[in-house]
N, C-alpha and C. Protein backbone atom coordinates (compact mmCIF):
# COMPACT_ATOMS: atom_id res chain seq x y z
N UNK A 1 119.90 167.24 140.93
CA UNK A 1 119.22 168.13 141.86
C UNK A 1 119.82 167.95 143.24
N UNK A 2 120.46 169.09 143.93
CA UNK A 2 120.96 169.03 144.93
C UNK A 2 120.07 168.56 146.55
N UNK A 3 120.35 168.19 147.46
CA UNK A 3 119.45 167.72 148.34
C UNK A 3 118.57 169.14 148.79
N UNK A 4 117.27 168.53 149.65
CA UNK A 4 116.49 169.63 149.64
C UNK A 4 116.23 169.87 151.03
N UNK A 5 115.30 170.54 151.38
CA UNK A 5 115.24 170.85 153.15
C UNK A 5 115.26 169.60 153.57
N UNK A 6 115.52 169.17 154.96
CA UNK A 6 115.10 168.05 155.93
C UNK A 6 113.45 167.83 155.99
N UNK A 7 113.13 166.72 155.77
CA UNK A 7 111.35 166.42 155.85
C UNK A 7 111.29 166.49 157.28
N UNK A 8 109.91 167.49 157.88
CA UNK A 8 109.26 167.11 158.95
C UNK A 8 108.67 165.83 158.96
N UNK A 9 108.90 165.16 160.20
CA UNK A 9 108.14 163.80 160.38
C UNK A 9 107.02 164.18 160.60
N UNK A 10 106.52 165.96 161.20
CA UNK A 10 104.53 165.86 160.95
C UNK A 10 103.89 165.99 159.89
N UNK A 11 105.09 166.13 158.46
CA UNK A 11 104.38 166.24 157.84
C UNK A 11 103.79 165.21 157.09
N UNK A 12 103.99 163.86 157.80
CA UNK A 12 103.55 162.77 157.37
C UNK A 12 104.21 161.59 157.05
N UNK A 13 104.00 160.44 156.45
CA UNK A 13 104.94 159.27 156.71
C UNK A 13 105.85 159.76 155.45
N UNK A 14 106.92 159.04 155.64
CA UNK A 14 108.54 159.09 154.55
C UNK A 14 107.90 158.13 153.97
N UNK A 15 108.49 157.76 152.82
CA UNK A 15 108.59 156.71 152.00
C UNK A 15 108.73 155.08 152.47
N UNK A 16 109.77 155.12 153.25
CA UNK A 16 110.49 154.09 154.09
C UNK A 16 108.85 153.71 155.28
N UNK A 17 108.87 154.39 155.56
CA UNK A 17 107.69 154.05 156.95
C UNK A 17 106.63 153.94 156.08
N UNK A 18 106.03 154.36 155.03
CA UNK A 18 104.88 153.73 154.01
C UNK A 18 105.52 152.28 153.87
N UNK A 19 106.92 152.07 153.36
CA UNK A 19 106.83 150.49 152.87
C UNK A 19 106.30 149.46 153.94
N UNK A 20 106.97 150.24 155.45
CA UNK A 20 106.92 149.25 156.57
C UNK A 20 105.47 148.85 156.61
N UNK A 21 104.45 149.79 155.99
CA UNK A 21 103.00 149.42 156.96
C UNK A 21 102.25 148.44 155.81
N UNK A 22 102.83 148.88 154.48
CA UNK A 22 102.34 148.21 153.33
C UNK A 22 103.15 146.31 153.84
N UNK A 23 102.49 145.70 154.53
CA UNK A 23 103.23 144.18 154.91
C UNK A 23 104.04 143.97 154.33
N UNK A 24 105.46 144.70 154.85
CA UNK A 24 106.72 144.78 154.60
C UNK A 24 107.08 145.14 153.06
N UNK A 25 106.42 145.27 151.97
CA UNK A 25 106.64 145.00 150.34
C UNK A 25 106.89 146.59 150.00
N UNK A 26 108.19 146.28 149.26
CA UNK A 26 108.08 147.89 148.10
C UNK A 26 106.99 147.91 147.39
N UNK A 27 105.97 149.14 147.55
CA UNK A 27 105.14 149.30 146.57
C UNK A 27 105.34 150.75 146.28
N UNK A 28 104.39 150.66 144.78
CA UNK A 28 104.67 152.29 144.28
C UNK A 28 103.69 153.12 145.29
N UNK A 29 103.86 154.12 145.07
CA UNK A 29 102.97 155.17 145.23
C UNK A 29 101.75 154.94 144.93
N UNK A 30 101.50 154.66 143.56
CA UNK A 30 99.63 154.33 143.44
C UNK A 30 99.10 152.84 144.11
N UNK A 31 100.00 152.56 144.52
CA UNK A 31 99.77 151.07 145.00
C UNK A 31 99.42 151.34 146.66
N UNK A 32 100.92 152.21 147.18
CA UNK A 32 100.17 152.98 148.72
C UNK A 32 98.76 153.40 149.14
N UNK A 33 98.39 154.46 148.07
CA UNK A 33 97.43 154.83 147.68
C UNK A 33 96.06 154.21 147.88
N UNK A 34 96.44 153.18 146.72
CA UNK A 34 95.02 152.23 146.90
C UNK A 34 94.41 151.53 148.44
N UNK A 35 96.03 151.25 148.94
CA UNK A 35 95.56 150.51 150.02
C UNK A 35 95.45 151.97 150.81
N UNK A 36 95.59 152.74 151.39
CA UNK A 36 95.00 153.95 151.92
C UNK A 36 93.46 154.50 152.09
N UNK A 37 93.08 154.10 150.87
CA UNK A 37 92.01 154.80 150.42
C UNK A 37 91.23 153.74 150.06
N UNK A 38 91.06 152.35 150.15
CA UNK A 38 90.10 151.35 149.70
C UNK A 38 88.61 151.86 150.37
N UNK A 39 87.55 151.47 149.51
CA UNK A 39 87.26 150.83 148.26
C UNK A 39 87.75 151.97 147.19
N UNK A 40 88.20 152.14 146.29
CA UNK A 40 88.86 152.72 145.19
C UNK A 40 88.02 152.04 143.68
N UNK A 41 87.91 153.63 142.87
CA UNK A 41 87.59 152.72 141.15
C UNK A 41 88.91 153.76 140.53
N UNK A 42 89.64 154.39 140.55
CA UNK A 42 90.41 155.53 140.06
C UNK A 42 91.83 154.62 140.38
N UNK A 43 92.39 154.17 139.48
CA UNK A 43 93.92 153.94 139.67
C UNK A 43 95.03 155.16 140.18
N UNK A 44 95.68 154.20 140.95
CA UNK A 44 96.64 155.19 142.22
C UNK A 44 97.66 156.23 141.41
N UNK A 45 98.24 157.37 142.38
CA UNK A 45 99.15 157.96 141.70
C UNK A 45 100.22 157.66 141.14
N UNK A 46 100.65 157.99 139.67
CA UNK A 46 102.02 157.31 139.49
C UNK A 46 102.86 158.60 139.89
N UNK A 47 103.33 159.33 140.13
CA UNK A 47 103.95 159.98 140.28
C UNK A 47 103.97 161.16 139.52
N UNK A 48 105.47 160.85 139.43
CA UNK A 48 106.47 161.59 138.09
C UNK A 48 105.81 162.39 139.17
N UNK A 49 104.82 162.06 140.26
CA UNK A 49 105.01 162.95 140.31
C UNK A 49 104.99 164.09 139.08
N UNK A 50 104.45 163.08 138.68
CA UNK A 50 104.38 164.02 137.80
C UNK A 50 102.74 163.98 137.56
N UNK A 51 102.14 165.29 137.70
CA UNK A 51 100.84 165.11 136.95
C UNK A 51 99.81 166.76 136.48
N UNK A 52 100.01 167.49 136.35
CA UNK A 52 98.60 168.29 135.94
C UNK A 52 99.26 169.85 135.64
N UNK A 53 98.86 170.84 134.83
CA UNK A 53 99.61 171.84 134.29
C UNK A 53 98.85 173.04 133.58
N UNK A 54 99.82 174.10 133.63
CA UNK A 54 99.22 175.46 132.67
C UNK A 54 99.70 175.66 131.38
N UNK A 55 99.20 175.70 130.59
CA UNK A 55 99.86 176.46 128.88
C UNK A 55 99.23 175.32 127.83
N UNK A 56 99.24 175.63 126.84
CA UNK A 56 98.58 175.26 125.58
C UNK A 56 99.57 173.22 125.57
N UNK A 57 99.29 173.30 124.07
CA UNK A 57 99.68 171.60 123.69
C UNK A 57 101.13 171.23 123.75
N UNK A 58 101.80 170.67 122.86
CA UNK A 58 102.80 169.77 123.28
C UNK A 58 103.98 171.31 122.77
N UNK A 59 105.62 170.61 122.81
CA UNK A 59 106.22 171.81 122.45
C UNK A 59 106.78 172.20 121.35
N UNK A 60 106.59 173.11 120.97
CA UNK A 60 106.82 173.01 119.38
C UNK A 60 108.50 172.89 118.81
N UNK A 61 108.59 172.56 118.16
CA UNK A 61 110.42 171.89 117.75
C UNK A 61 110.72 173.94 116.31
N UNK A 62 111.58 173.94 116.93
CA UNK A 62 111.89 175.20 116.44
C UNK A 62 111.93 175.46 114.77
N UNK A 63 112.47 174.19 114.06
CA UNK A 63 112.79 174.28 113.14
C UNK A 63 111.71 173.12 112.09
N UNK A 64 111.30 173.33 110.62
CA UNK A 64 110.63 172.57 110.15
C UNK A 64 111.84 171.15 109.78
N UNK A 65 110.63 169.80 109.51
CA UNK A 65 112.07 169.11 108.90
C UNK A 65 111.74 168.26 107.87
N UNK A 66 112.58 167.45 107.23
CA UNK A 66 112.43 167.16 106.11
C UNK A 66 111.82 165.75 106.08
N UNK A 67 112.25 165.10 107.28
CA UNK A 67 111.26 163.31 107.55
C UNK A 67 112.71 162.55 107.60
N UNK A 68 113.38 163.05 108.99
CA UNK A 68 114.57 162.11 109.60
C UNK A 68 115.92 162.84 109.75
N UNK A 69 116.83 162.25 109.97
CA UNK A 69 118.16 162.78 110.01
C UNK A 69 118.71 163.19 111.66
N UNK A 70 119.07 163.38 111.86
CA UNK A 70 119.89 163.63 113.62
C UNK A 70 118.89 164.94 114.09
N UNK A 71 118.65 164.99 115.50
CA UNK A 71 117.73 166.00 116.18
C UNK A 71 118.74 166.62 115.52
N UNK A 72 118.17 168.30 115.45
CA UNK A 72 118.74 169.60 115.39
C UNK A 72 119.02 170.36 117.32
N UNK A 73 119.86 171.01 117.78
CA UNK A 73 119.84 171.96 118.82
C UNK A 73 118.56 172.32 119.10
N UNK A 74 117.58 172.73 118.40
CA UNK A 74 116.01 172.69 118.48
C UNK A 74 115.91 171.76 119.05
N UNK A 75 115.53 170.92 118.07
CA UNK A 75 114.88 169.85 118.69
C UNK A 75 115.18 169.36 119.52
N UNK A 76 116.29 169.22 120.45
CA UNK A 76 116.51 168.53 121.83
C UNK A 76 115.98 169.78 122.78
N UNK A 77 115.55 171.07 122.55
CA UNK A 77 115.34 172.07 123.54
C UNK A 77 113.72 171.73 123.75
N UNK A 78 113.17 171.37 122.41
CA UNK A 78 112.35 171.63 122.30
C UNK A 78 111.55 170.28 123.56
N UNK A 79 112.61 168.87 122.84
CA UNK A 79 112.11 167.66 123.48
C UNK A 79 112.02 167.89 125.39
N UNK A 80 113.28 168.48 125.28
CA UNK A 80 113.26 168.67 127.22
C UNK A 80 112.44 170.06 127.42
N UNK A 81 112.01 170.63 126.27
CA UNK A 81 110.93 171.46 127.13
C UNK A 81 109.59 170.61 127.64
N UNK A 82 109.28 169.35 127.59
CA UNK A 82 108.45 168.75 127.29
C UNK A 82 108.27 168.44 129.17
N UNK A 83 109.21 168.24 129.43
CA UNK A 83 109.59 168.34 131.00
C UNK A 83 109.41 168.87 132.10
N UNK A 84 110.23 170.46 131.29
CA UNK A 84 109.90 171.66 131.61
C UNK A 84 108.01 171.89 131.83
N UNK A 85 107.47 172.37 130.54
CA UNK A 85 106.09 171.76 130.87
C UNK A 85 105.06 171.30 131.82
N UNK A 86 105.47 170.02 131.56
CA UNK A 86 105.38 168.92 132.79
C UNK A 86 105.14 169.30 134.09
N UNK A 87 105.91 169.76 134.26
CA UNK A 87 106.28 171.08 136.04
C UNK A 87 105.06 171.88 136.16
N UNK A 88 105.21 172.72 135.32
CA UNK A 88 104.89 173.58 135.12
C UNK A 88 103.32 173.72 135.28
N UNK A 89 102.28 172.86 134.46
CA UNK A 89 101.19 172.28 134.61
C UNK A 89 101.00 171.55 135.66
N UNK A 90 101.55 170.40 136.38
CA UNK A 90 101.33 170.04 137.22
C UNK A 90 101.19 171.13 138.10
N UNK A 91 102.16 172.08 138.33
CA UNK A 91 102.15 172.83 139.73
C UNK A 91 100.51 173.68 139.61
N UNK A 92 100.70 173.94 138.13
CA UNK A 92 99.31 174.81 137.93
C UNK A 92 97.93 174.41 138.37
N UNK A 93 97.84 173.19 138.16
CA UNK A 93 96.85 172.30 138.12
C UNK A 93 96.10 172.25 136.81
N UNK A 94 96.08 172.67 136.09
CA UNK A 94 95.53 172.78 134.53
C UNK A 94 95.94 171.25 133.99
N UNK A 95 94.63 170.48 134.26
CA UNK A 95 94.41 169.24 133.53
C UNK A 95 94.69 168.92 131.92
N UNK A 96 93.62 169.82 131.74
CA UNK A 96 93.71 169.50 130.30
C UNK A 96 94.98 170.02 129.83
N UNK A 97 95.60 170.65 129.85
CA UNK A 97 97.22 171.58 129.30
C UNK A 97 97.73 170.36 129.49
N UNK A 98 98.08 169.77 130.61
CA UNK A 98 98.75 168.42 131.14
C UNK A 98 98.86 167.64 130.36
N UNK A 99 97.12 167.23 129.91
CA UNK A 99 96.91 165.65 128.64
C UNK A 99 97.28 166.74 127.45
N UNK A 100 97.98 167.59 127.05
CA UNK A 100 97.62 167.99 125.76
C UNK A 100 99.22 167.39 125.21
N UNK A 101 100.00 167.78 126.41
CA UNK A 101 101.30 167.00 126.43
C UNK A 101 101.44 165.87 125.55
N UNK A 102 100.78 164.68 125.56
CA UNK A 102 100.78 163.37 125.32
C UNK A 102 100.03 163.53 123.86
N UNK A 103 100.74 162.92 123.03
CA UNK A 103 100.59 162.14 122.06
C UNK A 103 98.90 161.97 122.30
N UNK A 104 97.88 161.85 120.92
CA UNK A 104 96.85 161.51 120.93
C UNK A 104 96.69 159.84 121.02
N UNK A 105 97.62 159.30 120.49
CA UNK A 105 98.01 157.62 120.56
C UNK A 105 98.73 157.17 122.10
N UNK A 106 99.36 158.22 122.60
CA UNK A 106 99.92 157.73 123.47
C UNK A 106 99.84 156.64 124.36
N UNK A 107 100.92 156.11 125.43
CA UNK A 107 100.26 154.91 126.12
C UNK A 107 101.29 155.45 127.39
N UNK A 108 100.66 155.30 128.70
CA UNK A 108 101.35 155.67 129.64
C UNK A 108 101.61 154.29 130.53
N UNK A 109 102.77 154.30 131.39
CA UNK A 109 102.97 152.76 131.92
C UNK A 109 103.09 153.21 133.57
N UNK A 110 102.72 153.09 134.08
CA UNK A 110 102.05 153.36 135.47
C UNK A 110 102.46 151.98 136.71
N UNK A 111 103.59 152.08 137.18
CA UNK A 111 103.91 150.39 137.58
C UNK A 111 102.70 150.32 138.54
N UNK A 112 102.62 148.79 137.98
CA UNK A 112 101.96 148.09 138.85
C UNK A 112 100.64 147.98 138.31
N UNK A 113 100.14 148.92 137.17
CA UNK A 113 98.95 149.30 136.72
C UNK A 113 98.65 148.72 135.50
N UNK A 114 97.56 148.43 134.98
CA UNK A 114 97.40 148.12 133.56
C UNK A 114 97.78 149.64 132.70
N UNK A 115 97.97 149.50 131.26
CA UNK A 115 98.31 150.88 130.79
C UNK A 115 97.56 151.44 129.75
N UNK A 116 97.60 152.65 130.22
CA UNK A 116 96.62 153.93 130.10
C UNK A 116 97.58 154.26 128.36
N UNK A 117 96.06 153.97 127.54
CA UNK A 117 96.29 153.64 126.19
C UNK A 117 95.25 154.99 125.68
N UNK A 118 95.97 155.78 124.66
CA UNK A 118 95.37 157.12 124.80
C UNK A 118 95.51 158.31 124.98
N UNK A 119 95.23 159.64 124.70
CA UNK A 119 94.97 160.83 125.33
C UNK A 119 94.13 160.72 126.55
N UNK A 120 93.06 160.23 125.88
CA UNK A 120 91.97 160.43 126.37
C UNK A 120 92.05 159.60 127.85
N UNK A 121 92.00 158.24 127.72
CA UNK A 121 92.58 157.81 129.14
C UNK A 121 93.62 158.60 130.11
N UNK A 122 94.28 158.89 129.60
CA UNK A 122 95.54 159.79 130.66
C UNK A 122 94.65 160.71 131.30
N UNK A 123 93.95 161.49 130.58
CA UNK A 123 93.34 162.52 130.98
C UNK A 123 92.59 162.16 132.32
N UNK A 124 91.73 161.22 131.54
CA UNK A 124 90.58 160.60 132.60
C UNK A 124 91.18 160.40 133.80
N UNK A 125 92.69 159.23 133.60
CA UNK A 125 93.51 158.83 134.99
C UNK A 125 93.66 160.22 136.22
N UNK A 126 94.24 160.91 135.59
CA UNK A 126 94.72 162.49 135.93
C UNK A 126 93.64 163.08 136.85
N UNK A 127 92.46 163.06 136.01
CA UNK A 127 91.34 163.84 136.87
C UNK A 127 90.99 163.14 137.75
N UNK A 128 90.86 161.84 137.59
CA UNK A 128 90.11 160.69 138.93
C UNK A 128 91.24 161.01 139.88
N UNK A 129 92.49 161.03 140.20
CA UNK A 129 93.14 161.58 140.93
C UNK A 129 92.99 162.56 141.68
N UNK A 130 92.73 163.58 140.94
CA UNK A 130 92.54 165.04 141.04
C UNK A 130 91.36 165.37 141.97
N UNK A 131 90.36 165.16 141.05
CA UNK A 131 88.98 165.53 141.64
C UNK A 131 88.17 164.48 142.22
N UNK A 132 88.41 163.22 142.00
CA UNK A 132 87.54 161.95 142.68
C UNK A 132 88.49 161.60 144.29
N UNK A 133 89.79 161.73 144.13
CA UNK A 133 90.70 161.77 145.51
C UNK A 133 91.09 162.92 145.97
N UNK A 134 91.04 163.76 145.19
CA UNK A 134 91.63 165.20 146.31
C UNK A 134 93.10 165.50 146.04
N UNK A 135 93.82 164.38 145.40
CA UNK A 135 95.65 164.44 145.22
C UNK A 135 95.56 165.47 144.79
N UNK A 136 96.47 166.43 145.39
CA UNK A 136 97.68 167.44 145.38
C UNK A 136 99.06 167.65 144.87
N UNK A 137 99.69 168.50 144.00
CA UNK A 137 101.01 168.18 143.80
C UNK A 137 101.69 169.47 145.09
N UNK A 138 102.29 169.22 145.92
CA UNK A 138 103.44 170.09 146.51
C UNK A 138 104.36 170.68 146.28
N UNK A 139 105.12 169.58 145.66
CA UNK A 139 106.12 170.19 145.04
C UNK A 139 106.76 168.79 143.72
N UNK A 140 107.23 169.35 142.38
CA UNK A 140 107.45 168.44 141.78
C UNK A 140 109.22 168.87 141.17
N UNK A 141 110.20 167.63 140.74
CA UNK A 141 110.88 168.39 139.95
C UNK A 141 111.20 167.02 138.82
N UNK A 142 111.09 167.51 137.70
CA UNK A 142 111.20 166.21 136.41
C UNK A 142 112.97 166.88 135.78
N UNK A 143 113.88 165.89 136.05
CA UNK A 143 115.08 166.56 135.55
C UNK A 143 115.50 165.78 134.23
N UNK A 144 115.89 166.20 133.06
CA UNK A 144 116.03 165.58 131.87
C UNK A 144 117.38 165.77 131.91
N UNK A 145 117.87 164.06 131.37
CA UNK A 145 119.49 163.78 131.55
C UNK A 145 119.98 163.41 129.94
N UNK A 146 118.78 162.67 129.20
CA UNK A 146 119.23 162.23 128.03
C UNK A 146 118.74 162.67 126.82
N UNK A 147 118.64 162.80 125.52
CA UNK A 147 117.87 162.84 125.07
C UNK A 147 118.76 162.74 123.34
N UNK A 148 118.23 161.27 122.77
CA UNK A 148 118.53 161.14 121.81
C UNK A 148 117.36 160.70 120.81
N UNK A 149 117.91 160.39 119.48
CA UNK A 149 117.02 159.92 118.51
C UNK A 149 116.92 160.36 117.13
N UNK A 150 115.52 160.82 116.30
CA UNK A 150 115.98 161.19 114.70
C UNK A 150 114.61 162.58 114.89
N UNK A 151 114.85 163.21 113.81
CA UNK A 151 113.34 164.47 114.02
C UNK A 151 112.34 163.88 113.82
N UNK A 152 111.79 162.22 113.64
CA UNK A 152 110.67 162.16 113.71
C UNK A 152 110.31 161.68 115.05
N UNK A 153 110.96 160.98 115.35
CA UNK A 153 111.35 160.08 116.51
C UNK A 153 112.19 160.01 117.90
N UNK A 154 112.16 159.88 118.87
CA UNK A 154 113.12 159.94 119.90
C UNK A 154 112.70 159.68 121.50
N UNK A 155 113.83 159.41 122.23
CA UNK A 155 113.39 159.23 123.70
C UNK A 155 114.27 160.45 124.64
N UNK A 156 113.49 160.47 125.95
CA UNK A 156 114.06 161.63 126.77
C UNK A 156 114.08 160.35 128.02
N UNK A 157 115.02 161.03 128.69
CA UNK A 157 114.82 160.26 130.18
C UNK A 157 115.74 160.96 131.37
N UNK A 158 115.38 160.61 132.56
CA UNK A 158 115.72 161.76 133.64
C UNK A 158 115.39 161.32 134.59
N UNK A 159 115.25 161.92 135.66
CA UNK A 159 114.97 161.18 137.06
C UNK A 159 113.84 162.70 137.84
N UNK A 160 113.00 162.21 138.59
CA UNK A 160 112.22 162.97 138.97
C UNK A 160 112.07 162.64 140.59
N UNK A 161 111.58 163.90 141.10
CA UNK A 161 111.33 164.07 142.65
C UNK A 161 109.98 164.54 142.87
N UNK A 162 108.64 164.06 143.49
CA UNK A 162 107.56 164.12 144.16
C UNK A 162 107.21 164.75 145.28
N UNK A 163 106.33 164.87 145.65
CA UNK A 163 105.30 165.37 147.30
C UNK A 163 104.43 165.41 147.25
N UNK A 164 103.21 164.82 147.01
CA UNK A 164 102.17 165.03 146.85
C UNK A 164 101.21 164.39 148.09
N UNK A 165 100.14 165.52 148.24
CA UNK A 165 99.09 165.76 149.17
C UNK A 165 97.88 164.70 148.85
N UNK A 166 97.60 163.69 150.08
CA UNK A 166 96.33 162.94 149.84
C UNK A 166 95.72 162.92 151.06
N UNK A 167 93.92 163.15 150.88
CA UNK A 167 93.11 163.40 152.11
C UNK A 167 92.66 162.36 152.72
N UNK A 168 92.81 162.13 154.08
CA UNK A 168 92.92 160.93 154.70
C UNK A 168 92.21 161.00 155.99
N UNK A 169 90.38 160.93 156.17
CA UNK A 169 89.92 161.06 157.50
C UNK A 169 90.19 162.86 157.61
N UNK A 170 90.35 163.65 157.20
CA UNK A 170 90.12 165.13 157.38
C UNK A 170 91.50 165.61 157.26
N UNK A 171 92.46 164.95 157.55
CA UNK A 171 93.68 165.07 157.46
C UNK A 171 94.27 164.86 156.01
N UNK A 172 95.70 165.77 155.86
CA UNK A 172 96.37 165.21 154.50
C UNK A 172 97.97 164.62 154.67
N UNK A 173 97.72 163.52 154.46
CA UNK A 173 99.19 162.81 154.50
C UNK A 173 99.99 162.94 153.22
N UNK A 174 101.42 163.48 153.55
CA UNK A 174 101.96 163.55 152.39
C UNK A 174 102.93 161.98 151.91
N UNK A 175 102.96 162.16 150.86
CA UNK A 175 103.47 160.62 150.01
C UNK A 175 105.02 161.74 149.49
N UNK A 176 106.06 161.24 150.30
CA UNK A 176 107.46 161.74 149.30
C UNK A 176 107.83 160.19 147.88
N UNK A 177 108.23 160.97 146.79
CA UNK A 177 108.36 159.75 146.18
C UNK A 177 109.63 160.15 145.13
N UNK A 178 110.60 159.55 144.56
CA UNK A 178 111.53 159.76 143.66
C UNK A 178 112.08 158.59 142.45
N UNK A 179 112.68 158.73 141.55
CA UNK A 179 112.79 157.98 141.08
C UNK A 179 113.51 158.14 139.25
N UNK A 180 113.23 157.55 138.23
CA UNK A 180 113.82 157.44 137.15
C UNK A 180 112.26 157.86 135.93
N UNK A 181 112.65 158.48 134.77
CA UNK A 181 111.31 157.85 134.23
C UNK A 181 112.28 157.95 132.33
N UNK A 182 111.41 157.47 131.88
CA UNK A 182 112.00 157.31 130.12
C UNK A 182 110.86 157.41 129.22
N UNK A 183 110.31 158.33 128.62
CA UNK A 183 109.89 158.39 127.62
C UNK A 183 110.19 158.61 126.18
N UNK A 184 109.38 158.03 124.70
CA UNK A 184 109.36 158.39 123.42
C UNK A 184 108.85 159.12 123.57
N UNK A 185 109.28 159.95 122.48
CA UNK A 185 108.42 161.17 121.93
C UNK A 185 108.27 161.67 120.62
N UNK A 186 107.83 161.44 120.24
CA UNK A 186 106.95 161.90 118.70
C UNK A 186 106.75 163.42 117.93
N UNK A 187 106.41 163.49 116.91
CA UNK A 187 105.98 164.99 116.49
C UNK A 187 104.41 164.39 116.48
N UNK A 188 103.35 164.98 116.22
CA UNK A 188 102.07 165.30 115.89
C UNK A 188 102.17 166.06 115.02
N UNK A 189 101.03 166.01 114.13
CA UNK A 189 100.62 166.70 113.23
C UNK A 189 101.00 168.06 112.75
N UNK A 190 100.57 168.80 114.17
CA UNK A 190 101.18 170.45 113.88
C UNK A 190 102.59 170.10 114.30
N UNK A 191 103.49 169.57 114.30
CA UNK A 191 104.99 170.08 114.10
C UNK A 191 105.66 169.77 115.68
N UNK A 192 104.56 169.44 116.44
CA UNK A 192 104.84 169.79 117.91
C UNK A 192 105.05 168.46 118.51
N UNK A 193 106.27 168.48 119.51
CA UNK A 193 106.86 167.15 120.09
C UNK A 193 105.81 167.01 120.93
N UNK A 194 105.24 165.79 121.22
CA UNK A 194 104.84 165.04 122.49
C UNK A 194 105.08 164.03 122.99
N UNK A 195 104.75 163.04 123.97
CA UNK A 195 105.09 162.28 124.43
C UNK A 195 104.20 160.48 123.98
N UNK A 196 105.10 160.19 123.64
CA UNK A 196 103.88 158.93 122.73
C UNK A 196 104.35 157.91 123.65
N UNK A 197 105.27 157.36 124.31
CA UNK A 197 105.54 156.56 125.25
C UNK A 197 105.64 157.01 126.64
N UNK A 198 105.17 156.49 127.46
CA UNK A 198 105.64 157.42 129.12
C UNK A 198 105.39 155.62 129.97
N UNK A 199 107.05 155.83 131.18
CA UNK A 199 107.29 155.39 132.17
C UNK A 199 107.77 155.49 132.85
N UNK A 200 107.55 155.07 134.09
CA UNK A 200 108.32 155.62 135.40
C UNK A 200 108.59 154.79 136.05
N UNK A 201 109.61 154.79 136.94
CA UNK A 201 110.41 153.51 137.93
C UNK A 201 111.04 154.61 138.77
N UNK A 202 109.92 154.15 139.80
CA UNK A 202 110.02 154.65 141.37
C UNK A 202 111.13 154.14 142.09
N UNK A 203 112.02 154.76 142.80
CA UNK A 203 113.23 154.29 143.79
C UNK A 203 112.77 153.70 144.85
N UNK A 204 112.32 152.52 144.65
CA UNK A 204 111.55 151.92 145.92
C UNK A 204 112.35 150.33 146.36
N UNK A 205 112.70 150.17 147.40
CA UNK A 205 113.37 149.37 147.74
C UNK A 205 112.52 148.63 148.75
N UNK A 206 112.20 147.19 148.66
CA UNK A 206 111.35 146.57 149.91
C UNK A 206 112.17 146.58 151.44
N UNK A 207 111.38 146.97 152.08
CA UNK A 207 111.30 146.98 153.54
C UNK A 207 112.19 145.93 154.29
N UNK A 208 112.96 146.18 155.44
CA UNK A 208 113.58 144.93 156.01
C UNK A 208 112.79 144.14 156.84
C-alpha cells in the first residue's frame, strides 16, 4: 500500500507521541487504550484495525472438495476474500457479519491480552469496544501477501493499516496504528472458509 495523505497533528497524537506518554514503553494499541480510559472491564483495541462489518458469514471457497490436496485458484480467492470482508464490515460497522467471519472454535490473539477463545467471545470483545467505549474505525486497510496450505486447512498473512476514533473527555483522539497479522483458516461446515486462528503484531517500536 502506497503512502497515504500527511497526518494532521490536530487530529490527534501519532503513534510515536502515544509511546512517549505511555512511560517511555512500546505498547499496543489496546494497551494505549486501557491506560487512556482507566477504570476499564472491556479489553483494549487490537487493531487489525481490524474490527466490525456488512454481509452474511465466512467466504465461500468456489469449488466442492474431496478432504485435502493443494488449494485450488478458488480457494486462495476465496481465503483472501476473507480480508477483503474484513474491510468491508469493519467500515460498515455490522458486528455480527464481523464475528460470523471467525470460525465457531476460533481463538483470537490480541497482544498483550489473554485470548479470546470462541465466536462467541470475539463477538463480545468487538462490541465492548464498540458500544461500551465508543471506538470507531476511520479508516482500515488489511492487505493479503501470502496464502498457502491444503483445502481443508491453511494460513493467510499480510500486513494491515488502522485509524481508529476513541472518546476522550468530549473529545475524540485518533490512535494511527500498522503492522503484520497471520491467520489459519479453516472450512466450516457449510463449505465456507473462516478464520480459526487470528494474530496480529503491531509495528511498534519502544520510545527513546
Amino acid at each position: 500500500m502506497a503512502g497515504g495523505p500527511q497526518e494532521d497533528p490536530k487530529d490527534g497524537p501519532r503513534i510515536p507521541d502515544l509511546l512517549r506518554m505511555e512511560r517511555g514503553q512500546g505498547l499496543h494499541t489496546s494497551q494505549r487504550i486501557n491506560e487512556m480510559r482507566r477504570p476499564m472491564t472491556i479489553p483494549g483495541i487490537l487493531l487489525l484495525a481490524f474490527l466490525i462489518f456488512a454481509g452474511g458469514g465466512g467466504v465461500a471457497a468456489q469449488s466442492s472438495h474431496p478432504g485435502g490436496g493443494a488449494l485450488t485458484p478458488g480457494d486462495r480467492e476465496a481465503i483472501k476474500g476473507l480480508a477483503t470482508g474484513y474491510v468491508e464490515r469493519a467500515l460498515a460497522g455490522d458486528l455480527g457479519a464481523w464475528a460470523e467471519l471467525y470460525h465457531p472454535e476460533a481463538v483470537r490473539m490480541n497482544p498483550g491480552e489473554p485470548p479470546l477463545v470462541g465466536r462467541e467471545a470475539i463477538h463480545s470483545w468487538i462490541h465492548g469496544l464498540v458500544h461500551d467505549l465508543g471506538v470507531s474505525v476511520r479508516s482500515l486497510a488489511v492487505i493479503p501477501q501470502e496464502v498457502e496450505g491444503t483445502r481443508e486447512l491453511a494460513f493467510i498473512r499480510g500486513t494491515y493499516r488502522s485509524e481508529l476514533g476513541l472518546p476522550v473527555d468530549g473529545d475524540e483522539v485518533v490512535i494511527r496504528d500498522e503492522g503484520s497479522w497471520l491467520a489459519v483458516v479453516r472450512r466450516d461446515r457449510d463449505d465456507a472458509w473462516r478464520f480459526y486462528r487470528f494474530i496480529g503484531n503491531p509495528d511498534v517500536s519502544p520510545a527513546p
